[in-house]
C-alpha atoms as a PDB file:
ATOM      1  CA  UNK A   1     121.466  79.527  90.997  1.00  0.00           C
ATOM      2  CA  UNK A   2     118.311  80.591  92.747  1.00  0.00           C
ATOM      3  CA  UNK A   3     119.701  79.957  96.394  1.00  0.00           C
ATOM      4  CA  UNK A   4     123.085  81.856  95.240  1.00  0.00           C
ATOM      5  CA  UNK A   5     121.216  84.769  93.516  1.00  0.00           C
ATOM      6  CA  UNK A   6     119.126  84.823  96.843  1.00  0.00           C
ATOM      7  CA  UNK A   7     122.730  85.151  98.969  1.00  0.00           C
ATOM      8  CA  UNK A   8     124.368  87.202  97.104  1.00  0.00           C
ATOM      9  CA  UNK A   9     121.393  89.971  97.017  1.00  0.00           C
ATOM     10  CA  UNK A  10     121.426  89.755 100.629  1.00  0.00           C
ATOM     11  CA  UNK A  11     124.632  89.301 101.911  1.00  0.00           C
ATOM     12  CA  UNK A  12     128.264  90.983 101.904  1.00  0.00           C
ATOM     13  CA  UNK A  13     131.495  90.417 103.540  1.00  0.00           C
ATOM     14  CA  UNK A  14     131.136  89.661 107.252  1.00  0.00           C
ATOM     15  CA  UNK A  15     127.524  89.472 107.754  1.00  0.00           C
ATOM     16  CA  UNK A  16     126.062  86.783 109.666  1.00  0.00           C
ATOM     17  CA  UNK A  17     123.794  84.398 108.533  1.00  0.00           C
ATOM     18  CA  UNK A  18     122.207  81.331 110.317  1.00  0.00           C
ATOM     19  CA  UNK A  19     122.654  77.924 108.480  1.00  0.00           C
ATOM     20  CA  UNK A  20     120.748  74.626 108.982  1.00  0.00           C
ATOM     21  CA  UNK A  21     124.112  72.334 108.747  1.00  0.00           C
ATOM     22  CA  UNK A  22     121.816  70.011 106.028  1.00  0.00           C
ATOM     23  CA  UNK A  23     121.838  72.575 103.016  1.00  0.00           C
ATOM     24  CA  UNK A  24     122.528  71.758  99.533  1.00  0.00           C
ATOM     25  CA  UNK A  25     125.857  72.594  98.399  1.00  0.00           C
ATOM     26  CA  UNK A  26     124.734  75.771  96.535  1.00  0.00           C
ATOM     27  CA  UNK A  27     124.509  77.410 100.014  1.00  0.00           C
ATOM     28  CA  UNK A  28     128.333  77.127 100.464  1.00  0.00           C
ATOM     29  CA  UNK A  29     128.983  78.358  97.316  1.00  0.00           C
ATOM     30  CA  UNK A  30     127.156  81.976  97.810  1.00  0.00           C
ATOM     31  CA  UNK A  31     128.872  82.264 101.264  1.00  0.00           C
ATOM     32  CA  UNK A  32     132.345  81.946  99.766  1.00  0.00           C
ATOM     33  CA  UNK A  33     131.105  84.439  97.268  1.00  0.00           C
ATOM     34  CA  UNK A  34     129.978  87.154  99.395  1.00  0.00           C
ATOM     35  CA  UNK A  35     132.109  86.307 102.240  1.00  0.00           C
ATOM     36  CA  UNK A  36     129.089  86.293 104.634  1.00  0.00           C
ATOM     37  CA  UNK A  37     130.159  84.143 108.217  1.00  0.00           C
ATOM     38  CA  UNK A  38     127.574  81.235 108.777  1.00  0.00           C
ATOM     39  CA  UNK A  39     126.404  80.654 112.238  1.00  0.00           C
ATOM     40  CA  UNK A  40     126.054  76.746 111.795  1.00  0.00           C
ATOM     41  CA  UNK A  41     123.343  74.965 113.603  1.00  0.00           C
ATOM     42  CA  UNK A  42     122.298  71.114 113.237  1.00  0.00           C
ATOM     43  CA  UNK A  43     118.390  70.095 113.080  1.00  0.00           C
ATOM     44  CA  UNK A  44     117.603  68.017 115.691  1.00  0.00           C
ATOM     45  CA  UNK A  45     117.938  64.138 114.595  1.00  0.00           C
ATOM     46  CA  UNK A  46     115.568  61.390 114.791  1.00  0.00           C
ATOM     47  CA  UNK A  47     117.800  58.611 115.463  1.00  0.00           C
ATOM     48  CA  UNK A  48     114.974  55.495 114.683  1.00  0.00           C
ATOM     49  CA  UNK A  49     114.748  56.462 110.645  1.00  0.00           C
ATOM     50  CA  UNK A  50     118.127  58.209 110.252  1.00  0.00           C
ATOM     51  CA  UNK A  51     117.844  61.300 109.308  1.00  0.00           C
ATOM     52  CA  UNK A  52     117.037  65.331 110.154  1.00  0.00           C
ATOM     53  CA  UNK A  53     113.997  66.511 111.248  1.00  0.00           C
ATOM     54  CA  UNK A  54     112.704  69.414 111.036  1.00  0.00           C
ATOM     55  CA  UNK A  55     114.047  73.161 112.040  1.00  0.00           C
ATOM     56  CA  UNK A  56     113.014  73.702 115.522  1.00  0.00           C
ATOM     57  CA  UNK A  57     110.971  76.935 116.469  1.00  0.00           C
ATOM     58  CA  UNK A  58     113.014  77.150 119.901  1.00  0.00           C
ATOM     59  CA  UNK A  59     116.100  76.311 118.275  1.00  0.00           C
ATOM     60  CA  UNK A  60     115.798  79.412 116.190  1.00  0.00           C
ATOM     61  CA  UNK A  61     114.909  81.533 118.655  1.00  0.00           C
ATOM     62  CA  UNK A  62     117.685  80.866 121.105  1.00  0.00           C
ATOM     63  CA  UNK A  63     119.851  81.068 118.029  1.00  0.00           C
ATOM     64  CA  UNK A  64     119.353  84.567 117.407  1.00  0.00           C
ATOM     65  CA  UNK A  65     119.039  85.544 120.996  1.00  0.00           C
ATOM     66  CA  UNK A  66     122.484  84.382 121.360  1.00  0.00           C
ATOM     67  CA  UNK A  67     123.449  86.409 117.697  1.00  0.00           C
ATOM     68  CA  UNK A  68     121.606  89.498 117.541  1.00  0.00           C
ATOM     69  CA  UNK A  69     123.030  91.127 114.527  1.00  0.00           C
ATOM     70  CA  UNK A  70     122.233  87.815 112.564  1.00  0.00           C
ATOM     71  CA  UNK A  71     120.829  89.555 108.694  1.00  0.00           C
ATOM     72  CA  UNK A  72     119.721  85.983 107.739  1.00  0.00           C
ATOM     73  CA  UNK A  73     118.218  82.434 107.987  1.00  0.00           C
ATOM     74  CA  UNK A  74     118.465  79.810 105.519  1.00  0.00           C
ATOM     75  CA  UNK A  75     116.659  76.833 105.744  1.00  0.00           C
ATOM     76  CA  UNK A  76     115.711  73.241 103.533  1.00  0.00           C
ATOM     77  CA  UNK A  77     111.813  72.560 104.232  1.00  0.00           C
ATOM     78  CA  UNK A  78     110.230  70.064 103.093  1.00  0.00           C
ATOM     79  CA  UNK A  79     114.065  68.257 103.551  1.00  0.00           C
ATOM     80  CA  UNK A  80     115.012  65.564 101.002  1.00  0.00           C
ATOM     81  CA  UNK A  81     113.175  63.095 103.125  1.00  0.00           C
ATOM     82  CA  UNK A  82     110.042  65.317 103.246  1.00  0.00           C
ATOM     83  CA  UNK A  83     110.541  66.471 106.285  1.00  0.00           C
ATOM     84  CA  UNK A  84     108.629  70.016 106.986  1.00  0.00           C
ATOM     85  CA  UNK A  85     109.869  72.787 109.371  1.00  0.00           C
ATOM     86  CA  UNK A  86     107.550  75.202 110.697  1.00  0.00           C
ATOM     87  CA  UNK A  87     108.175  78.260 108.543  1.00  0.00           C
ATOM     88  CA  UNK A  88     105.331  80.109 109.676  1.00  0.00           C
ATOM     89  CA  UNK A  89     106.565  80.457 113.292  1.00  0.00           C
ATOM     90  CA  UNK A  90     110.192  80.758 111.885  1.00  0.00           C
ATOM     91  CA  UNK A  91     109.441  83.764 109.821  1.00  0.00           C
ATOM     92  CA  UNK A  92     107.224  85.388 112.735  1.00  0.00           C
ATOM     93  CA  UNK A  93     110.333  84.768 114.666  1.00  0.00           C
ATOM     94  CA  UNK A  94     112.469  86.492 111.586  1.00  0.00           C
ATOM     95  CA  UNK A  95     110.582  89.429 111.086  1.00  0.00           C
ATOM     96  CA  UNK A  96     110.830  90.410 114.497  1.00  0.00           C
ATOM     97  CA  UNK A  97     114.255  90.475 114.705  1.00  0.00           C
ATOM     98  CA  UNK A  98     114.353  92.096 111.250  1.00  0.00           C
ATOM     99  CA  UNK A  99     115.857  88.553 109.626  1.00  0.00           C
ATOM    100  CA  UNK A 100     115.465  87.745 106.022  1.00  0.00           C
ATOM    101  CA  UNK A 101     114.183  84.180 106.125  1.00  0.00           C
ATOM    102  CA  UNK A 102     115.509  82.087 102.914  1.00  0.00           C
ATOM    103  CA  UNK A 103     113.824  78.644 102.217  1.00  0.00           C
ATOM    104  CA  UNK A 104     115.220  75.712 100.201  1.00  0.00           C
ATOM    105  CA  UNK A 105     112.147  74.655  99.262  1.00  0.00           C
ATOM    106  CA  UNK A 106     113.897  72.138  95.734  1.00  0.00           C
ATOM    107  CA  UNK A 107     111.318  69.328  96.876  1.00  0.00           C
ATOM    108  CA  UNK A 108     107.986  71.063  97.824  1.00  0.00           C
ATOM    109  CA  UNK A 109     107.362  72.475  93.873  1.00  0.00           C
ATOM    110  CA  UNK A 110     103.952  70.595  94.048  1.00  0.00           C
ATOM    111  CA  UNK A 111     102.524  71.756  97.563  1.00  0.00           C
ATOM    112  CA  UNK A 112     100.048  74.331  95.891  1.00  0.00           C
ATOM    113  CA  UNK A 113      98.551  71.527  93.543  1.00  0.00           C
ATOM    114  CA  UNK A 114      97.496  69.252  95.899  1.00  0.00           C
ATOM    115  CA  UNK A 115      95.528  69.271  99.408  1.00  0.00           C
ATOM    116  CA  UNK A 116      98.355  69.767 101.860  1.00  0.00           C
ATOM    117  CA  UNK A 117      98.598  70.691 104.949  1.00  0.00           C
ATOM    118  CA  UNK A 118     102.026  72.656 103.924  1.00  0.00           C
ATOM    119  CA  UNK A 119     101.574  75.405 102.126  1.00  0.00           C
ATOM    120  CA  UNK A 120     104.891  76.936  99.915  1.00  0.00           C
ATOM    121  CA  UNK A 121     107.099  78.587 102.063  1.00  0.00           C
ATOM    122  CA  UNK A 122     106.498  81.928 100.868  1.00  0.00           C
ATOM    123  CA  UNK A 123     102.704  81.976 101.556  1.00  0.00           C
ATOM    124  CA  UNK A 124     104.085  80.740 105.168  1.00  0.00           C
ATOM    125  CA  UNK A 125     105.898  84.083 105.307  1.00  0.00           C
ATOM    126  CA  UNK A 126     109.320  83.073 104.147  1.00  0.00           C
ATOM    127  CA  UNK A 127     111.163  86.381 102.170  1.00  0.00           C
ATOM    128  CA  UNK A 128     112.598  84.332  99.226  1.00  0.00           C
ATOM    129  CA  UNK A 129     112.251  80.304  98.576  1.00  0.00           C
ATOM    130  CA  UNK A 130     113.407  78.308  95.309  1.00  0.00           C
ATOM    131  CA  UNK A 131     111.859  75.115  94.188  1.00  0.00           C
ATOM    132  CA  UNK A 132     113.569  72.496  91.656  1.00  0.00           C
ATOM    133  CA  UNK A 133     110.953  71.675  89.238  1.00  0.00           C
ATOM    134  CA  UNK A 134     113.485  68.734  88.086  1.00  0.00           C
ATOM    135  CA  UNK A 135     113.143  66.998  91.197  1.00  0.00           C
ATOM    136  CA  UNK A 136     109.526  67.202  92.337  1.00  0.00           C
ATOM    137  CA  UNK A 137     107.792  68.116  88.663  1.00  0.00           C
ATOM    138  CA  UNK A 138     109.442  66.040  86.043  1.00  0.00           C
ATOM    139  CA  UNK A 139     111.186  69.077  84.462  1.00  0.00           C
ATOM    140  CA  UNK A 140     113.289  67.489  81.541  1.00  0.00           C
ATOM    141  CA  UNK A 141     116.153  69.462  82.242  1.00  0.00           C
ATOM    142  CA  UNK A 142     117.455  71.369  85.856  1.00  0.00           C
ATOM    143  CA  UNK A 143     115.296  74.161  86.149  1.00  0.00           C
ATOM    144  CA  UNK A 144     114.105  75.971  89.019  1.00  0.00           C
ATOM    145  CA  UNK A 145     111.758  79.016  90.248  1.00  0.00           C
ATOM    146  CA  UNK A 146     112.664  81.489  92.525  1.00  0.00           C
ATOM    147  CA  UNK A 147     109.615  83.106  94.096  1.00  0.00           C
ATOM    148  CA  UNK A 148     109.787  86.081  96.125  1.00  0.00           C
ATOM    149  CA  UNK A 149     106.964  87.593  98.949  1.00  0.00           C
ATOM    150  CA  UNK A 150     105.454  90.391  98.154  1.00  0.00           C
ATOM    151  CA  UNK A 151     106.662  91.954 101.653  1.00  0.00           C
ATOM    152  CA  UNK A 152     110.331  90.872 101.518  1.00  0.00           C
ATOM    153  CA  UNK A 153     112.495  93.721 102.192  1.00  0.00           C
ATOM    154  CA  UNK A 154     114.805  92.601  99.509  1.00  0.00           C
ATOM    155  CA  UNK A 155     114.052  94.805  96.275  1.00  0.00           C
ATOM    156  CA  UNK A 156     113.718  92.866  93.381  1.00  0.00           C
ATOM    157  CA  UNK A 157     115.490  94.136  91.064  1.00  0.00           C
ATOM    158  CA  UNK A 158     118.567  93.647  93.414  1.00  0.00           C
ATOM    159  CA  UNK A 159     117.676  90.254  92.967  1.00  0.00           C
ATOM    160  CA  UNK A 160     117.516  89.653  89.412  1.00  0.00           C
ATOM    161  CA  UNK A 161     120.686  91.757  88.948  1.00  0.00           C
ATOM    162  CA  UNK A 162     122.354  88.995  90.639  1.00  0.00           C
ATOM    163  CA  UNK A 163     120.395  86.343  88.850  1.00  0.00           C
ATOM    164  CA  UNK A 164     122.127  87.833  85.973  1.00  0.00           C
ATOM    165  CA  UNK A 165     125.303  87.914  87.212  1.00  0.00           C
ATOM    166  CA  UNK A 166     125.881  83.743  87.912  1.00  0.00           C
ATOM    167  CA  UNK A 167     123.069  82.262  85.063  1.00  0.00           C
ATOM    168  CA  UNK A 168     123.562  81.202  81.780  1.00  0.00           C
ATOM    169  CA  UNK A 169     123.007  83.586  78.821  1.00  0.00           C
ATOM    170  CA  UNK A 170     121.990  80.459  76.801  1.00  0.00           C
ATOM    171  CA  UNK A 171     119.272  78.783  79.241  1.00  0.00           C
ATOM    172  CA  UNK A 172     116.736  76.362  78.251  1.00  0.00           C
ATOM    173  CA  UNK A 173     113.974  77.743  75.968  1.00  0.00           C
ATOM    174  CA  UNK A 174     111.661  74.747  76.297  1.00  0.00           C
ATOM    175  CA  UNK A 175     111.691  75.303  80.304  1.00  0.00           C
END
């Protein structure tokens, strides 16, 4: 619900937005609900282990060169496979060009409790990122945080309005 609430506060009918083609499922669902056209790219692929690596800095750039009235960027670092992107250079990149930057960040929930040389992707300058506690911190249940920078340009309370709007009215007390 994090990644949706995070879409839908930014987002409406027509805007484009730049996708990494290896999101979670959750970023589908807020484009069909705000309408918002994706601008689909793939990370590159390292073809000896399999899967994604990481975004690439000049991939992004050439990206939005080529869309200039792109309003955002959503991203999965660390990836499923642990895989980091470099969101420091990707948010310099979106704050120049006046981008909100949106991480998927469901496996790096631990990167502030142990010497890393990742920090979370907001102190690297991301706008918004969500972590899954249930996947990386042995939540019990799903549960997730949504963490937002103290200089993202989306208000707040936008953003908890449309928490409210898609979560539960019943969720988990012992989370």
């Amino acid at each position: 619900s994090g990644i949706i609430a995070s879409i839908l506060s930014l987002l409406k009918k027509d805007d484009k937005v730049l996708v990494a083609r290896n999101c979670h499922v959750s970023v589908y669902n807020g484009l069909v609900l705000t309408g918002a056209t994706p601008i689909w790219f793939l990370p590159q692929y390292n073809y000896d282990w399999g899967i994604y690596k990481g975004v690439c800095v000049t991939d992004i750039k050439k990206l939005i060169n080529d869309n200039k009235d792109i309003r955002a960027l959503i991203i999965t670092s660390p990836t499923y496979e642990g895989i980091y992107s470099d969101i420091t250079k990707i948010s310099d990149i979106c704050k120049k060009n006046d981008i909100c930057l949106i991480v998927d960040e469901a496996h790096g929930a631990l990167n502030n409790f142990y010497s890393s040389k990742h920090n979370t992707a907001v102190l690297e300058g991301a706008d918004i990122s969500i972590q899954s506690l249930h996947k990386t911190c042995g939540a019990p249940n799903p549960c997730a945080l949504l963490h937002i920078s103290k200089k993202s340009s989306i208000p707040p309370e936008k953003l908890q309005k449309s928490l409210n709007l898609i979560n539960t009215t019943s969720p988990s007390y012992p989370i």
